[in-house]
C-alpha atoms as a PDB file:
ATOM      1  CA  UNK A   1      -4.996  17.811  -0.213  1.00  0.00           C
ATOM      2  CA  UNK A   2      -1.373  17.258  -0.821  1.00  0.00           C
ATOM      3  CA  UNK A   3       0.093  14.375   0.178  1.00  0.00           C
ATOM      4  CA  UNK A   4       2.934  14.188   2.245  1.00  0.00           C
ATOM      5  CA  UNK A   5       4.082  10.669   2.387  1.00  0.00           C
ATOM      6  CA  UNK A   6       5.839   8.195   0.693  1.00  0.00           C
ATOM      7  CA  UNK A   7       3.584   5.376  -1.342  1.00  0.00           C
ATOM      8  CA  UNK A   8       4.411   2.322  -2.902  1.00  0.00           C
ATOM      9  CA  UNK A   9       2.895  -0.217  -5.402  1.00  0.00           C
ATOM     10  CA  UNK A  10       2.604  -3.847  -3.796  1.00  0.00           C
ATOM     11  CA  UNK A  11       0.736  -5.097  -6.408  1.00  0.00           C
ATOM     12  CA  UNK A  12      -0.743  -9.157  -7.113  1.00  0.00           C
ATOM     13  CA  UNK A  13      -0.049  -7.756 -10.977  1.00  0.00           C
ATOM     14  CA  UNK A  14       3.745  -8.105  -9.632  1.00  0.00           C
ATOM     15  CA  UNK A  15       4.676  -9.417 -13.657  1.00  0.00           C
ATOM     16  CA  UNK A  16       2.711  -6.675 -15.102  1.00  0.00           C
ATOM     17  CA  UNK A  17       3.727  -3.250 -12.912  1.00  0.00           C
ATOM     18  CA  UNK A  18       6.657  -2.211 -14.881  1.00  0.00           C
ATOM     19  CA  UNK A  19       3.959  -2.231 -17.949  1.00  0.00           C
ATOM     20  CA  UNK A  20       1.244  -0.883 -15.798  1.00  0.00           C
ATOM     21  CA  UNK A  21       3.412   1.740 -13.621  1.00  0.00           C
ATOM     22  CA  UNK A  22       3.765   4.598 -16.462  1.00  0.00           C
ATOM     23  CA  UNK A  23      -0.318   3.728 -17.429  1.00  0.00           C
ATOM     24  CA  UNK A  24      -1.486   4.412 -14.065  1.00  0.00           C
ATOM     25  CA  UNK A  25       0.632   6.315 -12.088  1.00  0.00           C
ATOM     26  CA  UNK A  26       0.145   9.893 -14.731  1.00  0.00           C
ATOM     27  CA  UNK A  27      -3.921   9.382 -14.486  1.00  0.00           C
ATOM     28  CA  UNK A  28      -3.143   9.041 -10.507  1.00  0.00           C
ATOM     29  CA  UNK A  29      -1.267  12.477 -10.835  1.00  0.00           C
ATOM     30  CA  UNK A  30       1.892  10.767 -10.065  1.00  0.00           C
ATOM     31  CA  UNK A  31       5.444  10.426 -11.999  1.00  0.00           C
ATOM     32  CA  UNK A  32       5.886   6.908 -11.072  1.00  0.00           C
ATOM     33  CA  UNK A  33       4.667   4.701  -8.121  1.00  0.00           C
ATOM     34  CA  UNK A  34       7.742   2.569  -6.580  1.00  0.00           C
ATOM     35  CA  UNK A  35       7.322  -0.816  -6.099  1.00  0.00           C
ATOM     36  CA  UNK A  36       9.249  -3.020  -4.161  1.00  0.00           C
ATOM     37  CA  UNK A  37      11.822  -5.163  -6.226  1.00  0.00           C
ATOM     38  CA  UNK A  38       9.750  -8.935  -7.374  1.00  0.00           C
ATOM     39  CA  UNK A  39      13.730  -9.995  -7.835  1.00  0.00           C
ATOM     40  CA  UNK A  40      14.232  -9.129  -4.050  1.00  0.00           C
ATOM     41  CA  UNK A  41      15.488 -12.975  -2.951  1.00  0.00           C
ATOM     42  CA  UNK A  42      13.241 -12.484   0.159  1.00  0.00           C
ATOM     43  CA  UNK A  43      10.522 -12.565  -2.030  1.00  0.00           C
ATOM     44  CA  UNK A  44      12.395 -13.476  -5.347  1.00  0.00           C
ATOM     45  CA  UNK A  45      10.410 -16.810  -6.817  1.00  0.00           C
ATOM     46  CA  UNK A  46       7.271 -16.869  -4.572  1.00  0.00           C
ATOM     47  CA  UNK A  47       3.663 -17.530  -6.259  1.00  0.00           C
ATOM     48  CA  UNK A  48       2.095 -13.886  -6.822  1.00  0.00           C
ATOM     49  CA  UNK A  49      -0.767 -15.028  -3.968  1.00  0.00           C
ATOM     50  CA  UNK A  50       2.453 -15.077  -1.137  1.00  0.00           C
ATOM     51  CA  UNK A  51       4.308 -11.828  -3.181  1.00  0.00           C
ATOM     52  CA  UNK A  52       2.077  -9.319  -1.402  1.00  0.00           C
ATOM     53  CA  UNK A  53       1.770 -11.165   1.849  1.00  0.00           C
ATOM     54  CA  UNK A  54       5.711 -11.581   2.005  1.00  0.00           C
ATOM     55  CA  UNK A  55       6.845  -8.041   1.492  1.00  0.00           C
ATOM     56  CA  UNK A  56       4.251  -6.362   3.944  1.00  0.00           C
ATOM     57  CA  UNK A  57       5.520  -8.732   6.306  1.00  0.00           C
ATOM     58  CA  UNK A  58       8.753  -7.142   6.041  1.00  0.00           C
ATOM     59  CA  UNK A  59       7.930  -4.133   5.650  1.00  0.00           C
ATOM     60  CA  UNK A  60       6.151  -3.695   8.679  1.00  0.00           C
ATOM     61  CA  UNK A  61       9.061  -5.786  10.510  1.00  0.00           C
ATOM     62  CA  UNK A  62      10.733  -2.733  11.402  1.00  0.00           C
ATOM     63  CA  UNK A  63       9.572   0.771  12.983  1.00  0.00           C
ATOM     64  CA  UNK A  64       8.586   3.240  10.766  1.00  0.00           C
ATOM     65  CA  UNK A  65       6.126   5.807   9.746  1.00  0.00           C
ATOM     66  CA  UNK A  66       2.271   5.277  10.448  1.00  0.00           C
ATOM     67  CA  UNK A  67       0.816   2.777   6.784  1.00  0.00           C
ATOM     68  CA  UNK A  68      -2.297   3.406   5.124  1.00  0.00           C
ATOM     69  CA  UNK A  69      -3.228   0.069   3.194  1.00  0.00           C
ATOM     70  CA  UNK A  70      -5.460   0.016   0.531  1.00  0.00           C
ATOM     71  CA  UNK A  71      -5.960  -2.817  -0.887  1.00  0.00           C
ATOM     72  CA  UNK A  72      -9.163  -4.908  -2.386  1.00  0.00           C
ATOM     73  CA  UNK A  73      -7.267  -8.422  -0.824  1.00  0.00           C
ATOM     74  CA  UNK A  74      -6.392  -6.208   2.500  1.00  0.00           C
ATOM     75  CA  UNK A  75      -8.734  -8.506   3.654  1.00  0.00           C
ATOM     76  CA  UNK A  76      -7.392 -11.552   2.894  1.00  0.00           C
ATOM     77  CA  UNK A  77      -3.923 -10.751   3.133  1.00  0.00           C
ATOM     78  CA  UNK A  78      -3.105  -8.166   6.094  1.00  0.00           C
ATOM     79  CA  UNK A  79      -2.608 -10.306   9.409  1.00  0.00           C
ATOM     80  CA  UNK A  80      -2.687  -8.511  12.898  1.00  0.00           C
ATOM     81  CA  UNK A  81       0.830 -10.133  13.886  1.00  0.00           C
ATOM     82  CA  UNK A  82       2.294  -8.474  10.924  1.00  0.00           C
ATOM     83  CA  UNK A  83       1.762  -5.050  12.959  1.00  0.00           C
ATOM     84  CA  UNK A  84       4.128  -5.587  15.850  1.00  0.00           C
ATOM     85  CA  UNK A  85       4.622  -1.462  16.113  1.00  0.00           C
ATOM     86  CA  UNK A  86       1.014  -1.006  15.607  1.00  0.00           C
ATOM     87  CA  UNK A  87       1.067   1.671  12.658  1.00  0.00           C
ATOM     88  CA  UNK A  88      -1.155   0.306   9.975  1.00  0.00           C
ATOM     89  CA  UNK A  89      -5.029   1.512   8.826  1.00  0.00           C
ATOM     90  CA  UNK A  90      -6.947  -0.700   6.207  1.00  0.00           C
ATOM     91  CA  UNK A  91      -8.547   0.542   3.577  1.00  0.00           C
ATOM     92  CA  UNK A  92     -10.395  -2.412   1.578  1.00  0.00           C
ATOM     93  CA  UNK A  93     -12.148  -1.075  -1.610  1.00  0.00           C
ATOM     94  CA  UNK A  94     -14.884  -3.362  -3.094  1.00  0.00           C
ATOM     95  CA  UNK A  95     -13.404  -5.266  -6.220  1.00  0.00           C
ATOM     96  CA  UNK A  96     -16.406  -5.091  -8.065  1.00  0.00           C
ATOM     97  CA  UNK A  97     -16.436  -1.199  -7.850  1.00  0.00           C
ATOM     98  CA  UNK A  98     -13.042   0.274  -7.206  1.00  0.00           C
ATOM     99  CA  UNK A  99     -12.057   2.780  -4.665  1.00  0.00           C
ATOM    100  CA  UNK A 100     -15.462   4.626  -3.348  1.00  0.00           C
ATOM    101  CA  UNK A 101     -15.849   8.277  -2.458  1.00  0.00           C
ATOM    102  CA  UNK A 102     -16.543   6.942   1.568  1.00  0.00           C
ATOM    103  CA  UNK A 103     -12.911   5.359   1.036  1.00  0.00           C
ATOM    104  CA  UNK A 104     -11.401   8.518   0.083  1.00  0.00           C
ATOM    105  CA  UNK A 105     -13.312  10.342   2.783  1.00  0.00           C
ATOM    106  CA  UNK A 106     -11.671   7.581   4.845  1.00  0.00           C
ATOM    107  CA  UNK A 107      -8.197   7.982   3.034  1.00  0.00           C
ATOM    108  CA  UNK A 108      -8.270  11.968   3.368  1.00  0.00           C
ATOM    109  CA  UNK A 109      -9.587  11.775   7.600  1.00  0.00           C
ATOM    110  CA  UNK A 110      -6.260   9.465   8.293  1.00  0.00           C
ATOM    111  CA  UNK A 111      -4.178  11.336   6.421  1.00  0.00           C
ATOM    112  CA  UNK A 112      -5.512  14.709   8.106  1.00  0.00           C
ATOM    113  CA  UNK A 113      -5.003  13.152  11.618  1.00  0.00           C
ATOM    114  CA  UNK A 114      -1.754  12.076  10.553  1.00  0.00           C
ATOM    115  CA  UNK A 115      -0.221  15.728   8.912  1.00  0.00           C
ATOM    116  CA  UNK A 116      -2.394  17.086  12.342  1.00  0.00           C
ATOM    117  CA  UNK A 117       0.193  14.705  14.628  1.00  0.00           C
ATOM    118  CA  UNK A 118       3.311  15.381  11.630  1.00  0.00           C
ATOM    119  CA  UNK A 119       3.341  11.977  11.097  1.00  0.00           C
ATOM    120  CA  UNK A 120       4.596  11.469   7.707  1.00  0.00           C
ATOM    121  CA  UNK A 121       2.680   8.184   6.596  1.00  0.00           C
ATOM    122  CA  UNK A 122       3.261   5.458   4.119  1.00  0.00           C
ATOM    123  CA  UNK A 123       0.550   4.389   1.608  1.00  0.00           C
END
């Protein structure tokens, strides 16, 4: 399945993603996964446990396309009130095992209700 959507990297390893980015991103099939700016003075200076926490916060302050987060901390970190326009899905992988084939079956049924509905999501 191709996806049509726009992704981005909000990652705890905030220090380490420019390092990590051109690693992972060619063994996920991708060029480059964006991230959102760690110098950003929203977010510019916060401990790495309120990074990820801070940015989806405003991210998902304003309307936009439907979010599919996956995330092993979604858990921990994703907060109901964040949602005000109601367009976010949780994926939370175990830690201990990494992304599971029931996850992407998960993953790949949102994304097909959301090209059915030409949504255009975020991930």
């Amino acid at each position: 399945m191709a996806l049509n959507c726009d992704m981005m990297w909000l990652s705890s390893w905030v220090r380490q993603t420019d390092c990590a980015n051109p690693i992972l991103s060619p063994r996920l099939g991708f060029t480059s996964l964006p991230y959102p700016d760690p110098q950003n003075p929203l977010w510019a200076g916060l401990p790495v446990s309120e990074y990820k926490s801070s940015v989806a916060r405003e991210l998902l302050s304003k309307p936009g396309p439907p979010v599919i987060w996956i995330d092993d901390e979604v858990d921990l970190i994703y907060q109901p009130q964040f949602d005000i326009y109601n367009r976010v899905s949780t994926v939370c992988p175990d830690s201990t095992v990494g992304i599971s084939k029931s996850d992407l079956d998960y993953i790949r049924s949102l994304l097909t209700k959301l090209d059915k509905t030409n949504s255009e999501p975020s991930i």
